[in-house]
Protein backbone atom coordinates (compact mmCIF):
# COMPACT_ATOMS: atom_id res chain seq x y z
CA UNK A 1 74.54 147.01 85.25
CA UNK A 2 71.44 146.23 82.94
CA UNK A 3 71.56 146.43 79.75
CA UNK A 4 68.66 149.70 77.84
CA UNK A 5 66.10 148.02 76.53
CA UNK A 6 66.33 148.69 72.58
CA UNK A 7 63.58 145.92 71.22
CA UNK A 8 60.07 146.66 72.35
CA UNK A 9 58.90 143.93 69.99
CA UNK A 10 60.36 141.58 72.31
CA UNK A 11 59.88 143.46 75.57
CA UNK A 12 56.21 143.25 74.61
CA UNK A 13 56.19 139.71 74.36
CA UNK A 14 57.76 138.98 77.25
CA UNK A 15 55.28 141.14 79.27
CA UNK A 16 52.44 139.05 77.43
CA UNK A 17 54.03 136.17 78.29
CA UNK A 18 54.49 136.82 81.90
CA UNK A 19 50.61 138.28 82.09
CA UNK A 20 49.83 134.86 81.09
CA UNK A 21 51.57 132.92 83.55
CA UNK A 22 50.54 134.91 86.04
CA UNK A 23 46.57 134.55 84.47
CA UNK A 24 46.94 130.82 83.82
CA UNK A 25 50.31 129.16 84.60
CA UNK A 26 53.85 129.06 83.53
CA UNK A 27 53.13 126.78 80.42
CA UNK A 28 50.78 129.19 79.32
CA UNK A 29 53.45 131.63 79.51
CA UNK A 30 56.08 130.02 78.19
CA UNK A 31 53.58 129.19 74.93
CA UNK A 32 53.26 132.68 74.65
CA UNK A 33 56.47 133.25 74.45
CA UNK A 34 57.87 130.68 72.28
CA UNK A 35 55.04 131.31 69.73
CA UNK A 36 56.19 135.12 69.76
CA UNK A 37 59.88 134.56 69.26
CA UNK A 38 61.17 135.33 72.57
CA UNK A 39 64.73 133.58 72.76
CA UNK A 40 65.04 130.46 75.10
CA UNK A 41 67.25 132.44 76.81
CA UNK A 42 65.15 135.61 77.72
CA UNK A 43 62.96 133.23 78.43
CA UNK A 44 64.80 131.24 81.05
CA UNK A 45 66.21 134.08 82.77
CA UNK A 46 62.76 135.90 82.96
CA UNK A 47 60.77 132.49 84.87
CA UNK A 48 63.76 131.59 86.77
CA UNK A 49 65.52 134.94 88.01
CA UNK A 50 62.89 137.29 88.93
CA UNK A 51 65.14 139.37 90.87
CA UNK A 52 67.01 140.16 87.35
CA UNK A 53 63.86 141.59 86.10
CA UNK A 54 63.77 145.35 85.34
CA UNK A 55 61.32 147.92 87.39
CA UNK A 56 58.61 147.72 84.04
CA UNK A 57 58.11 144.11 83.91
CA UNK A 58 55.23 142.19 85.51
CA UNK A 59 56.08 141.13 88.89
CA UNK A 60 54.42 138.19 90.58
């Protein structure tokens, strides 16, 4: 079961970051999201399980 979503500072970012890899590429993503905050983490699960993503983020 996933987890609510209770940080929409981070949600946020992560969306920005996956608009920009899907604009530009998945460095430009991943600057986004390291200059933001995002956790290594969130950000590993996000590029490399899409199928774990939830209904709101950006798909590819």
């Amino acid at each position: 079961m996933k987890q609510a979503r209770v940080d929409k500072k981070l949600e946020a970012a992560v969306n920005r970051g996956l608009a920009a890899a899907l604009l530009a590429d998945i460095r430009a993503g991943v600057k986004v999201m390291v200059e933001e905050g995002v956790p290594a983490d969130v950000m590993v699960r996000v590029f490399l399980a899409p199928q774990q993503r939830r209904a709101s983020d950006w798909r590819s």
